[in-house]
PDB file of N, CA and C in Angstrom:
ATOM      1  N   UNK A   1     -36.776 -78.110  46.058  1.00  0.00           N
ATOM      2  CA  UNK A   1     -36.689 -76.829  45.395  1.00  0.00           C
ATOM      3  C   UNK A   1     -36.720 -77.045  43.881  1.00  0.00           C
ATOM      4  N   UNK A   2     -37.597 -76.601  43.215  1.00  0.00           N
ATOM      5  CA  UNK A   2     -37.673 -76.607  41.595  1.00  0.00           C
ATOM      6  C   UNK A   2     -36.826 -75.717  40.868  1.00  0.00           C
ATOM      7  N   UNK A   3     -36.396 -75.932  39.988  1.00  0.00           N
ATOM      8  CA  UNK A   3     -35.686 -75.285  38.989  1.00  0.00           C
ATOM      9  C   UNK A   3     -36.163 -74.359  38.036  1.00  0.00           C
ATOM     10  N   UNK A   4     -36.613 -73.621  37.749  1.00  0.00           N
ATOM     11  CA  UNK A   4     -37.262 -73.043  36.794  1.00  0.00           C
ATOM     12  C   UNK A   4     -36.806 -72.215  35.588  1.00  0.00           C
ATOM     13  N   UNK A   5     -35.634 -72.774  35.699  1.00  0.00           N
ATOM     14  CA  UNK A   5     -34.512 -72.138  34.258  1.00  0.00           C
ATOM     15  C   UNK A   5     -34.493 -73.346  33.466  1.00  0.00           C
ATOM     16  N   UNK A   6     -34.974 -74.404  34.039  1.00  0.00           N
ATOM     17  CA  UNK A   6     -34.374 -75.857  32.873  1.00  0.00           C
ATOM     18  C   UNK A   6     -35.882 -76.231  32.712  1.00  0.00           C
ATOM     19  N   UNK A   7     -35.919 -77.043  31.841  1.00  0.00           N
ATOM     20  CA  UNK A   7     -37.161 -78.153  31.066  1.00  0.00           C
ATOM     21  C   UNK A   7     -37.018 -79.054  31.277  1.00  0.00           C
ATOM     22  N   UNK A   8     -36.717 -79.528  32.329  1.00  0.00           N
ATOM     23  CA  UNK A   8     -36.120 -80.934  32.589  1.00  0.00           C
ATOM     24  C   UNK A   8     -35.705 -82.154  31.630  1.00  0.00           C
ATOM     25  N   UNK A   9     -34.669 -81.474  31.061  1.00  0.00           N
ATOM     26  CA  UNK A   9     -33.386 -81.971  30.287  1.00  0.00           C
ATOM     27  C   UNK A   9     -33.747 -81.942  28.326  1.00  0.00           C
ATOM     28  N   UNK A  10     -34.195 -80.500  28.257  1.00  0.00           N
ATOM     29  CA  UNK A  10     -34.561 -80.466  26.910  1.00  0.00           C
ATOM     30  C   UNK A  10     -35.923 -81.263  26.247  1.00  0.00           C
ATOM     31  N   UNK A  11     -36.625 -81.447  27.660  1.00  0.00           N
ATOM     32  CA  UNK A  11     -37.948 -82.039  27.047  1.00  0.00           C
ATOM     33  C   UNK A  11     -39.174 -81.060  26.084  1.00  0.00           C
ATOM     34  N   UNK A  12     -38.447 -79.388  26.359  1.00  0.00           N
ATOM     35  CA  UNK A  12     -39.460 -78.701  25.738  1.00  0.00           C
ATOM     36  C   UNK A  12     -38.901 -78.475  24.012  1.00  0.00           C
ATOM     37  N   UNK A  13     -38.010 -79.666  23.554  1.00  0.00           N
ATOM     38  CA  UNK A  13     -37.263 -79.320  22.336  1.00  0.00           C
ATOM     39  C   UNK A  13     -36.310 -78.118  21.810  1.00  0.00           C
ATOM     40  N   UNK A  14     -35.450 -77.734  23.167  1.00  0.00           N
ATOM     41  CA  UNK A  14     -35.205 -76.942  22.920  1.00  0.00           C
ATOM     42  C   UNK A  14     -33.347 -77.383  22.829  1.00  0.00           C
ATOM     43  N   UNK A  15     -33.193 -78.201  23.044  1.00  0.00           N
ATOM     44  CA  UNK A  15     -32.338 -79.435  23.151  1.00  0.00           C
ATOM     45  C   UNK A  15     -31.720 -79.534  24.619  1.00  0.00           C
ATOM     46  N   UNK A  16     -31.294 -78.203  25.390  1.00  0.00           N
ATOM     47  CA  UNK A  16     -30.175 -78.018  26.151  1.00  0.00           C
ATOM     48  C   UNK A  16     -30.985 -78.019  27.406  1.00  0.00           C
ATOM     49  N   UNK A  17     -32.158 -78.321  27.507  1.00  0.00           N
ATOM     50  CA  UNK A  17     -32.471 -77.726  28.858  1.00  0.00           C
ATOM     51  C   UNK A  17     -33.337 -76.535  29.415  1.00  0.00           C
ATOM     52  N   UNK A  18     -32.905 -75.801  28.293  1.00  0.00           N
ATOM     53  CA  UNK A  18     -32.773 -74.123  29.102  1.00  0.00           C
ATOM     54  C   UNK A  18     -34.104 -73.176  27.919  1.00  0.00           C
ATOM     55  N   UNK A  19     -34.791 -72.830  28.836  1.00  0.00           N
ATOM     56  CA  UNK A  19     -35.801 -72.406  28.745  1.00  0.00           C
ATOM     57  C   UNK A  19     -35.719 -71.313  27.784  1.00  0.00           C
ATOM     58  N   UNK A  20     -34.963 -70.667  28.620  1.00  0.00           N
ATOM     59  CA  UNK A  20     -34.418 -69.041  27.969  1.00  0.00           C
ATOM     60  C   UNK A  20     -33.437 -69.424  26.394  1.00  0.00           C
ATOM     61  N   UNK A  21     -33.305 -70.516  26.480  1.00  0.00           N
ATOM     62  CA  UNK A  21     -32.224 -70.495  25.324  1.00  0.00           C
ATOM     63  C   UNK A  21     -33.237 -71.046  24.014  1.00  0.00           C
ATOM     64  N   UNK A  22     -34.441 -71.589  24.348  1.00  0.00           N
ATOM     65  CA  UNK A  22     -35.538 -71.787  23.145  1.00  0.00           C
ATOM     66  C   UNK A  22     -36.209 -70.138  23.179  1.00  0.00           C
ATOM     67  N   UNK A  23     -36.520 -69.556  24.095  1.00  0.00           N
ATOM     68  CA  UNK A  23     -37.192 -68.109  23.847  1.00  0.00           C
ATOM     69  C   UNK A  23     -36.437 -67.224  22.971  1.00  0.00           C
ATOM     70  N   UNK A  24     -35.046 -67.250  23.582  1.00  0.00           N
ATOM     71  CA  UNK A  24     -34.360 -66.596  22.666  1.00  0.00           C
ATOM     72  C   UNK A  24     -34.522 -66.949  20.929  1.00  0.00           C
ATOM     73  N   UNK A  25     -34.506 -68.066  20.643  1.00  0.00           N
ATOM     74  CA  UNK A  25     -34.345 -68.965  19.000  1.00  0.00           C
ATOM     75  C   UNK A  25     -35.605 -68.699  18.650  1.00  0.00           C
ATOM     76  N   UNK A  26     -36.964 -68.690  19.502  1.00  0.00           N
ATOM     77  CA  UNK A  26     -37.866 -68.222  18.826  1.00  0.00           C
ATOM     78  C   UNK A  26     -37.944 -66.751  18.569  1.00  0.00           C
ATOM     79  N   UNK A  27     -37.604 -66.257  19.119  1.00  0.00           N
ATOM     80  CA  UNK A  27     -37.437 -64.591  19.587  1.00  0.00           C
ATOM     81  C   UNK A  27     -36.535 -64.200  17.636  1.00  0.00           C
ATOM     82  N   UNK A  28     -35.679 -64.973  18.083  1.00  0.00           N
ATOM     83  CA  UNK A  28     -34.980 -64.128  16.712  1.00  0.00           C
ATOM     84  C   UNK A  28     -35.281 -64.763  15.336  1.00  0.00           C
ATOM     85  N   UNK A  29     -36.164 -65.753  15.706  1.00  0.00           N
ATOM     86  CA  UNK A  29     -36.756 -66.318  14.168  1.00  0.00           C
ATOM     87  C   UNK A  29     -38.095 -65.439  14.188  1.00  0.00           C
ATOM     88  N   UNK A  30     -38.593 -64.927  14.717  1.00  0.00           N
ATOM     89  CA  UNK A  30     -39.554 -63.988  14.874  1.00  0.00           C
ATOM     90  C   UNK A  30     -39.404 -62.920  14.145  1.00  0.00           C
ATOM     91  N   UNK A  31     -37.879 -62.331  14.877  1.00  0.00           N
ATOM     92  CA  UNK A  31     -37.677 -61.753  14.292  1.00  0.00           C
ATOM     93  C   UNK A  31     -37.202 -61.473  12.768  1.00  0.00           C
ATOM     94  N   UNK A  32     -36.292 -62.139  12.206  1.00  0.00           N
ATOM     95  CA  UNK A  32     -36.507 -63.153  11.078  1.00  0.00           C
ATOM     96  C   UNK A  32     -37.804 -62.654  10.071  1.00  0.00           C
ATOM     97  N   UNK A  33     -38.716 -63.225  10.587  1.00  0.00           N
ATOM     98  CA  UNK A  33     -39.972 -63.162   9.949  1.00  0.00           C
ATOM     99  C   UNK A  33     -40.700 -61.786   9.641  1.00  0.00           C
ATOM    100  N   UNK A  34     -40.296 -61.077  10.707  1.00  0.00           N
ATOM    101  CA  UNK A  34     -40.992 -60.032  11.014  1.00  0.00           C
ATOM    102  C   UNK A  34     -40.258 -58.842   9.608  1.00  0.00           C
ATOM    103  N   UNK A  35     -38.755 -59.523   9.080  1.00  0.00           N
ATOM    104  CA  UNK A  35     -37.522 -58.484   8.311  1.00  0.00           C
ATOM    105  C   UNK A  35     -38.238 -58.981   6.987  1.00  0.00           C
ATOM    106  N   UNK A  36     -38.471 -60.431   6.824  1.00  0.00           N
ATOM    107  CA  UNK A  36     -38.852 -61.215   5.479  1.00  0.00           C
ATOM    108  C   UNK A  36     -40.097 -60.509   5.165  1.00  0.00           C
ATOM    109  N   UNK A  37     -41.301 -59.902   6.350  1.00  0.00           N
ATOM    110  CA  UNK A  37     -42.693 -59.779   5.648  1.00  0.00           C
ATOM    111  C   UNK A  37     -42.241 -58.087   5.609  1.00  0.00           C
ATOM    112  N   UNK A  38     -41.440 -57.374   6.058  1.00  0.00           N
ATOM    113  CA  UNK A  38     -41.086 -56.005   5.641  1.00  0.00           C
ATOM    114  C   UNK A  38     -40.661 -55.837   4.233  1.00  0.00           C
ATOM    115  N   UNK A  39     -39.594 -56.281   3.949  1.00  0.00           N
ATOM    116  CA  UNK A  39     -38.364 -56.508   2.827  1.00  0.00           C
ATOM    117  C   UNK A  39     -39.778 -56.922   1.845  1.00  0.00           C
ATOM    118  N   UNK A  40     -40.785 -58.091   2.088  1.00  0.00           N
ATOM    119  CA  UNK A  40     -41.828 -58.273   0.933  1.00  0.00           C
ATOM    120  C   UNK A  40     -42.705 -57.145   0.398  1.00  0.00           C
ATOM    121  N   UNK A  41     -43.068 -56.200   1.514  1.00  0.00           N
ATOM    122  CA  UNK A  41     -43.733 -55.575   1.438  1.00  0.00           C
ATOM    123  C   UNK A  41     -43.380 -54.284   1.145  1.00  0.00           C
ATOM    124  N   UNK A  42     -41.657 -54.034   0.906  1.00  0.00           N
ATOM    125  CA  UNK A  42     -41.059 -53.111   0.516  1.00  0.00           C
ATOM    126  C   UNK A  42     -41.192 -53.526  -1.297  1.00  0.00           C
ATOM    127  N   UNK A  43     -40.335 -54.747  -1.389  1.00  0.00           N
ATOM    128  CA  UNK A  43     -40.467 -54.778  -2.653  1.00  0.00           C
ATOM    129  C   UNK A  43     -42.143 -54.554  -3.597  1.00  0.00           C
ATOM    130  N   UNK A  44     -43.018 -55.194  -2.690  1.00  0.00           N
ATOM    131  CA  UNK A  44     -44.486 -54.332  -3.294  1.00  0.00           C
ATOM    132  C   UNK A  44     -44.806 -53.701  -3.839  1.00  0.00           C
ATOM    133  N   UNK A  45     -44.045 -52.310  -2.915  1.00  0.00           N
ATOM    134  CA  UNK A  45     -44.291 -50.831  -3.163  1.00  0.00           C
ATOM    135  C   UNK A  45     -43.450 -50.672  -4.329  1.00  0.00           C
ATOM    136  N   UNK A  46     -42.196 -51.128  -4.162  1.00  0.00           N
ATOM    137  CA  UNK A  46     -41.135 -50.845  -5.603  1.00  0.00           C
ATOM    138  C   UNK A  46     -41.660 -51.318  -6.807  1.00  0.00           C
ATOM    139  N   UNK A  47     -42.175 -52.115  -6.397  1.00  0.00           N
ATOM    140  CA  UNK A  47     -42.927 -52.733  -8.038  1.00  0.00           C
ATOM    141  C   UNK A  47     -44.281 -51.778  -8.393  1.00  0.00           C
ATOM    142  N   UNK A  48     -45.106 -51.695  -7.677  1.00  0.00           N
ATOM    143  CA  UNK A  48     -46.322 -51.178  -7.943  1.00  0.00           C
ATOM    144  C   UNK A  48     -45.445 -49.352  -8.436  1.00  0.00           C
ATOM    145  N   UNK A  49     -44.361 -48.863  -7.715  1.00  0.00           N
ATOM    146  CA  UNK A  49     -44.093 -47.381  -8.014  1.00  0.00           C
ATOM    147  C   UNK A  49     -44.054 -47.753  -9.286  1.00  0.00           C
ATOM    148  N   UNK A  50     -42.964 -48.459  -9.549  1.00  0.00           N
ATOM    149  CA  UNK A  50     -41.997 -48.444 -11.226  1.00  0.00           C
ATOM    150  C   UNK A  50     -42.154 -49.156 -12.240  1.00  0.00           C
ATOM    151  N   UNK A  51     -43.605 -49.903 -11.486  1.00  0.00           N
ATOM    152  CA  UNK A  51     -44.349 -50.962 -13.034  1.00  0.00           C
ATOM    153  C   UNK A  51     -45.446 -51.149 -12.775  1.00  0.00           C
ATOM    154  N   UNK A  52     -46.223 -50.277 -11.995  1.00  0.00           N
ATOM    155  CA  UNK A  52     -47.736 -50.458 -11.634  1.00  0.00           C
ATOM    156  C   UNK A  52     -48.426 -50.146 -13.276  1.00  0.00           C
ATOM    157  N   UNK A  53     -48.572 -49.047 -13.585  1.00  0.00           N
ATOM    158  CA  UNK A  53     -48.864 -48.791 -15.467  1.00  0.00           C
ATOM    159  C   UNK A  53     -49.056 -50.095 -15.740  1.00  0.00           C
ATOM    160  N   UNK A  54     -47.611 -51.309 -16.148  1.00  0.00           N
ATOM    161  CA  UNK A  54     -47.606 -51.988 -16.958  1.00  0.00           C
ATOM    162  C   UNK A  54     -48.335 -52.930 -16.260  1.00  0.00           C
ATOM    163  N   UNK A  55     -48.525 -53.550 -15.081  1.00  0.00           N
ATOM    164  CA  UNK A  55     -49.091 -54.688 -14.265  1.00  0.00           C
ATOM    165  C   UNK A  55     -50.179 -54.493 -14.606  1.00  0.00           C
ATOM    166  N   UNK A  56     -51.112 -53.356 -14.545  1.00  0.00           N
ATOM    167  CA  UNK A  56     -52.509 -53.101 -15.053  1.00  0.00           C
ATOM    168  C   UNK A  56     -52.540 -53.216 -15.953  1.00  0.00           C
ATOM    169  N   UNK A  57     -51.732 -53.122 -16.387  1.00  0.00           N
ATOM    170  CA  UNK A  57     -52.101 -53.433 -18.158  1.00  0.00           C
ATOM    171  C   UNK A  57     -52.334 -54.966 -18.529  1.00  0.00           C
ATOM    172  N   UNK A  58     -51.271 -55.348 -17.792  1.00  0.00           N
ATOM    173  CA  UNK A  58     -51.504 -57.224 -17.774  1.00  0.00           C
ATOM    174  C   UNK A  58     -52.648 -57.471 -17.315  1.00  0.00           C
ATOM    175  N   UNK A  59     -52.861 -56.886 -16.369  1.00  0.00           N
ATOM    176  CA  UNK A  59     -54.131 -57.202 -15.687  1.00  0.00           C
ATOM    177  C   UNK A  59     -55.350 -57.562 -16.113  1.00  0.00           C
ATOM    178  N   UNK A  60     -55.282 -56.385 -17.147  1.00  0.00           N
ATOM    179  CA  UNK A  60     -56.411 -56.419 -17.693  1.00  0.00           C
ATOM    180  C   UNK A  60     -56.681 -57.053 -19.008  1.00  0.00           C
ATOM    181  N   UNK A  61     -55.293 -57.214 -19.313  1.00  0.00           N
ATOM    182  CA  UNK A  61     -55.298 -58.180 -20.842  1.00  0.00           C
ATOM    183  C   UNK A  61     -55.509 -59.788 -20.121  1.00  0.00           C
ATOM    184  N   UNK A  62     -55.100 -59.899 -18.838  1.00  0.00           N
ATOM    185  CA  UNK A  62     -55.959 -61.274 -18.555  1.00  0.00           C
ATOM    186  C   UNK A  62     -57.241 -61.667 -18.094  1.00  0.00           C
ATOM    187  N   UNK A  63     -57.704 -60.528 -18.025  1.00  0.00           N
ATOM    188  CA  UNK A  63     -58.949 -60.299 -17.320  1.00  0.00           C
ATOM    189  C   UNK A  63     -60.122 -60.065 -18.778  1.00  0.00           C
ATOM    190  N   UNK A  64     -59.286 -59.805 -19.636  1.00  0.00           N
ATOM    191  CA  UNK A  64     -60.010 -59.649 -21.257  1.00  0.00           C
ATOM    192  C   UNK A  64     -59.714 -61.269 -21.998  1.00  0.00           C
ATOM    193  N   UNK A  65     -59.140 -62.143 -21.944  1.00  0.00           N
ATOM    194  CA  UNK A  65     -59.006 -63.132 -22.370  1.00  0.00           C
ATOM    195  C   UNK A  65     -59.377 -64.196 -21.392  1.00  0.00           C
ATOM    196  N   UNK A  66     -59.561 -64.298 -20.204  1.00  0.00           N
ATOM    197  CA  UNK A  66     -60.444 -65.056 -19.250  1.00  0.00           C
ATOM    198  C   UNK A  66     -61.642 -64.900 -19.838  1.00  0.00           C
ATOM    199  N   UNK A  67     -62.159 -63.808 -19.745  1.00  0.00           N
ATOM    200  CA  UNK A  67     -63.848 -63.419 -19.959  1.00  0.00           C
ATOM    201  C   UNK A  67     -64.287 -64.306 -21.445  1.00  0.00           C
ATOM    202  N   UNK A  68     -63.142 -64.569 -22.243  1.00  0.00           N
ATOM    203  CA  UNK A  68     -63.905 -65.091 -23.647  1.00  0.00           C
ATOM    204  C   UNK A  68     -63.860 -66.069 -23.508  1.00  0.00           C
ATOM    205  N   UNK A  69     -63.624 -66.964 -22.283  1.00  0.00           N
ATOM    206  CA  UNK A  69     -63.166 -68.749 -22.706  1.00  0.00           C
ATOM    207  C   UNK A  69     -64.109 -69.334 -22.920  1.00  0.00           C
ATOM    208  N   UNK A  70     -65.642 -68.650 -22.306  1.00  0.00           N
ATOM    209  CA  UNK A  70     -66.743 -68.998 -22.340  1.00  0.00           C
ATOM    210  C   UNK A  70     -67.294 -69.029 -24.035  1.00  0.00           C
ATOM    211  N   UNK A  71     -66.971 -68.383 -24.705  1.00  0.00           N
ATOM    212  CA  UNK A  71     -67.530 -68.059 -26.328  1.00  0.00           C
ATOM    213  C   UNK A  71     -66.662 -68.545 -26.706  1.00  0.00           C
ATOM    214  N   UNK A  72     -66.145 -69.783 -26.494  1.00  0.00           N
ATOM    215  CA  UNK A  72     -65.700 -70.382 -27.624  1.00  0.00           C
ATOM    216  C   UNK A  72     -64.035 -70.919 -27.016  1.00  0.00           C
ATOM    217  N   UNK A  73     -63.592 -72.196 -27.788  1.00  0.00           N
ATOM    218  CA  UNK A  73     -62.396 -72.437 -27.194  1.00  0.00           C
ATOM    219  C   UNK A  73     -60.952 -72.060 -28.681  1.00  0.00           C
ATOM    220  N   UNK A  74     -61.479 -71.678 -29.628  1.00  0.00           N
ATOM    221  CA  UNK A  74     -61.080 -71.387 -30.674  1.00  0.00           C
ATOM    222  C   UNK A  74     -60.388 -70.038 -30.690  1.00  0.00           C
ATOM    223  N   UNK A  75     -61.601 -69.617 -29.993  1.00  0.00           N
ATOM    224  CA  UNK A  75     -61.611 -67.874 -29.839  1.00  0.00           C
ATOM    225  C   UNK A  75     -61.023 -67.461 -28.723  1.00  0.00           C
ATOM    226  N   UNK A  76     -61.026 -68.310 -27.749  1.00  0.00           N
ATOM    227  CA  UNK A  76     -59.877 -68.300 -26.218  1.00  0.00           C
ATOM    228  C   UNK A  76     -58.577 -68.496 -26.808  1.00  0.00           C
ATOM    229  N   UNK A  77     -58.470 -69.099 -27.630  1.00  0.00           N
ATOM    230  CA  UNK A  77     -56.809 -69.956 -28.184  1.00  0.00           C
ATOM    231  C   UNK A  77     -55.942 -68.769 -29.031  1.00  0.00           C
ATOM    232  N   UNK A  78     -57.270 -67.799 -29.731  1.00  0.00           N
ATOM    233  CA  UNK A  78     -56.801 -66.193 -30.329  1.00  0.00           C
ATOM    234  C   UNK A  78     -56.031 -65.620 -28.811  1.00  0.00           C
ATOM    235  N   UNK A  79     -57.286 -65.325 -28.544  1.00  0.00           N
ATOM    236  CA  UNK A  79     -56.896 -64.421 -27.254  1.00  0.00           C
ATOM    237  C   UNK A  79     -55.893 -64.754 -26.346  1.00  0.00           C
ATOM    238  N   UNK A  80     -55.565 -65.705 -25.746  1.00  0.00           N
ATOM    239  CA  UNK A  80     -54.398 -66.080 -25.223  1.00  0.00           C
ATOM    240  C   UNK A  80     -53.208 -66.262 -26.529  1.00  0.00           C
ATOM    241  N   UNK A  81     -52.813 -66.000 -27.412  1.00  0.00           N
ATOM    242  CA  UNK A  81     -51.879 -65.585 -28.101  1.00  0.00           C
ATOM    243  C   UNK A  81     -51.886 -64.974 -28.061  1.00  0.00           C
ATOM    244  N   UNK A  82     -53.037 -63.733 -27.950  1.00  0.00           N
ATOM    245  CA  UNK A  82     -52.748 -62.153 -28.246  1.00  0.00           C
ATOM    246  C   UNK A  82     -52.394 -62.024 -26.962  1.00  0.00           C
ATOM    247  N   UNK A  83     -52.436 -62.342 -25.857  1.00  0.00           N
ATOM    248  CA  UNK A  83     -52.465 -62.379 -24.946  1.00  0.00           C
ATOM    249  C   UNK A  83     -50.805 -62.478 -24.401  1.00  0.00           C
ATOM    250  N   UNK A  84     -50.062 -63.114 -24.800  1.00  0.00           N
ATOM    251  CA  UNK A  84     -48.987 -63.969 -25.316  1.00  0.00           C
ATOM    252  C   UNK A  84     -48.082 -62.412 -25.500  1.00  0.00           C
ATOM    253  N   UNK A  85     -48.218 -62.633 -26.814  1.00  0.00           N
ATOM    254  CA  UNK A  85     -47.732 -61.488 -27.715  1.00  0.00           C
ATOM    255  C   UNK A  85     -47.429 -60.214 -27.236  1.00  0.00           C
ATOM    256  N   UNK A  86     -48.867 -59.791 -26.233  1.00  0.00           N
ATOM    257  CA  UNK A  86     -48.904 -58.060 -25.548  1.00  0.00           C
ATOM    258  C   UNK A  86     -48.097 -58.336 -24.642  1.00  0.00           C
ATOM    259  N   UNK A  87     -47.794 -59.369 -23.746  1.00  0.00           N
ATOM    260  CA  UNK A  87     -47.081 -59.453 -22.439  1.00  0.00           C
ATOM    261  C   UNK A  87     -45.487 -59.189 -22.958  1.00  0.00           C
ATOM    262  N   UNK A  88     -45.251 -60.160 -23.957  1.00  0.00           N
ATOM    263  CA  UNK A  88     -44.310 -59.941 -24.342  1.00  0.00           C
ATOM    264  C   UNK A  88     -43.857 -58.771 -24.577  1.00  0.00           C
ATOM    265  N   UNK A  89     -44.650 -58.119 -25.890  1.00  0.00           N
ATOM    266  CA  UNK A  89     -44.473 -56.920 -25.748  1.00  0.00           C
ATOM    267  C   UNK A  89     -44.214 -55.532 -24.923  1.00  0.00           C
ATOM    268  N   UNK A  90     -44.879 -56.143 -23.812  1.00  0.00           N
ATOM    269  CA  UNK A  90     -45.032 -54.916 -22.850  1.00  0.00           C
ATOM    270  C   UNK A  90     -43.616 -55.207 -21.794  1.00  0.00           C
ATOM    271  N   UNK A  91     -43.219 -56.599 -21.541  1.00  0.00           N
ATOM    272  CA  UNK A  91     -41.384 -56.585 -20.842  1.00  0.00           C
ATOM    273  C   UNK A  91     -40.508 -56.588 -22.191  1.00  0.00           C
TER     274      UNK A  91
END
Protein backbone atom coordinates (compact mmCIF):
# COMPACT_ATOMS: atom_id res chain seq x y z
CA UNK A 1 0.00 0.00 0.00
CA UNK A 2 1.61 3.46 -0.96
CA UNK A 3 1.49 6.43 0.95
CA UNK A 4 0.62 9.36 -0.76
CA UNK A 5 0.79 12.10 1.94
CA UNK A 6 4.71 11.63 2.36
CA UNK A 7 7.77 12.12 -0.23
CA UNK A 8 9.46 9.52 0.99
CA UNK A 9 11.25 11.16 3.82
CA UNK A 10 11.54 14.82 2.57
CA UNK A 11 13.10 13.90 -0.70
CA UNK A 12 10.85 16.55 -2.43
CA UNK A 13 12.80 19.35 -0.17
CA UNK A 14 10.29 19.97 1.71
CA UNK A 15 12.19 18.69 4.75
CA UNK A 16 9.41 16.73 6.77
CA UNK A 17 8.07 14.40 4.43
CA UNK A 18 4.79 15.82 3.87
CA UNK A 19 3.64 16.85 0.73
CA UNK A 20 0.92 19.11 1.87
CA UNK A 21 3.26 20.85 4.19
CA UNK A 22 5.64 22.11 1.00
CA UNK A 23 2.17 23.13 -0.93
CA UNK A 24 1.17 24.94 1.80
CA UNK A 25 4.95 27.12 2.02
CA UNK A 26 4.62 27.53 -1.54
CA UNK A 27 1.02 28.52 -1.38
CA UNK A 28 1.75 31.35 1.06
CA UNK A 29 4.98 32.57 -0.53
CA UNK A 30 2.79 32.93 -3.49
CA UNK A 31 0.94 34.52 -1.78
CA UNK A 32 3.58 36.77 -0.48
CA UNK A 33 4.34 37.68 -3.92
CA UNK A 34 1.15 38.14 -5.18
CA UNK A 35 0.77 41.33 -1.80
CA UNK A 36 4.58 42.57 -2.90
CA UNK A 37 3.50 42.98 -6.84
CA UNK A 38 0.04 44.75 -5.51
CA UNK A 39 1.59 47.09 -2.73
CA UNK A 40 4.26 47.88 -6.04
CA UNK A 41 1.77 48.62 -8.14
CA UNK A 42 -0.18 50.63 -5.65
CA UNK A 43 2.71 52.70 -4.90
CA UNK A 44 2.89 53.38 -8.94
CA UNK A 45 -0.29 54.87 -9.00
CA UNK A 46 0.62 57.11 -5.83
CA UNK A 47 3.53 58.37 -7.45
CA UNK A 48 2.35 58.91 -10.95
CA UNK A 49 -1.14 60.76 -9.00
CA UNK A 50 1.13 63.18 -6.81
CA UNK A 51 4.35 63.58 -8.95
CA UNK A 52 3.50 62.48 -12.38
CA UNK A 53 3.85 66.63 -13.59
CA UNK A 54 7.28 66.52 -12.09
CA UNK A 55 8.54 62.86 -13.40
CA UNK A 56 7.73 64.20 -16.91
CA UNK A 57 9.42 66.82 -16.45
CA UNK A 58 12.56 64.76 -15.58
CA UNK A 59 11.77 62.85 -18.23
CA UNK A 60 12.15 64.93 -20.54
CA UNK A 61 15.08 66.95 -19.27
CA UNK A 62 16.82 63.49 -19.73
CA UNK A 63 15.60 62.76 -22.79
CA UNK A 64 16.90 66.53 -23.86
CA UNK A 65 20.42 65.96 -22.59
CA UNK A 66 20.80 62.27 -23.92
CA UNK A 67 19.91 63.56 -27.42
CA UNK A 68 23.08 66.07 -27.32
CA UNK A 69 25.84 63.58 -26.33
CA UNK A 70 26.14 63.06 -29.88
CA UNK A 71 27.19 67.01 -30.69
CA UNK A 72 29.72 67.15 -28.69
CA UNK A 73 31.11 65.91 -25.25
CA UNK A 74 31.69 69.51 -23.98
CA UNK A 75 28.23 70.36 -24.77
CA UNK A 76 26.83 66.99 -23.05
CA UNK A 77 28.98 68.06 -19.85
CA UNK A 78 26.63 71.69 -20.09
CA UNK A 79 23.66 69.76 -20.35
CA UNK A 80 24.02 67.26 -17.75
CA UNK A 81 24.73 70.10 -15.25
CA UNK A 82 21.81 71.78 -16.36
CA UNK A 83 20.48 68.75 -16.10
CA UNK A 84 21.82 68.44 -12.51
CA UNK A 85 20.63 71.74 -11.42
CA UNK A 86 16.68 71.35 -12.85
CA UNK A 87 16.37 67.99 -10.97
CA UNK A 88 17.48 69.53 -8.15
CA UNK A 89 15.46 72.16 -8.52
CA UNK A 90 12.40 70.48 -9.25
CA UNK A 91 12.70 68.03 -5.51
Amino acid sequence: MEDYDTCEGGSCGCGSGDRYELMEGRLMQMAFWAHKAVLFEKLKERIEKEDGQKMDQIVGLILDATKDTAEGRKEAEKKREELRKRIGEAF
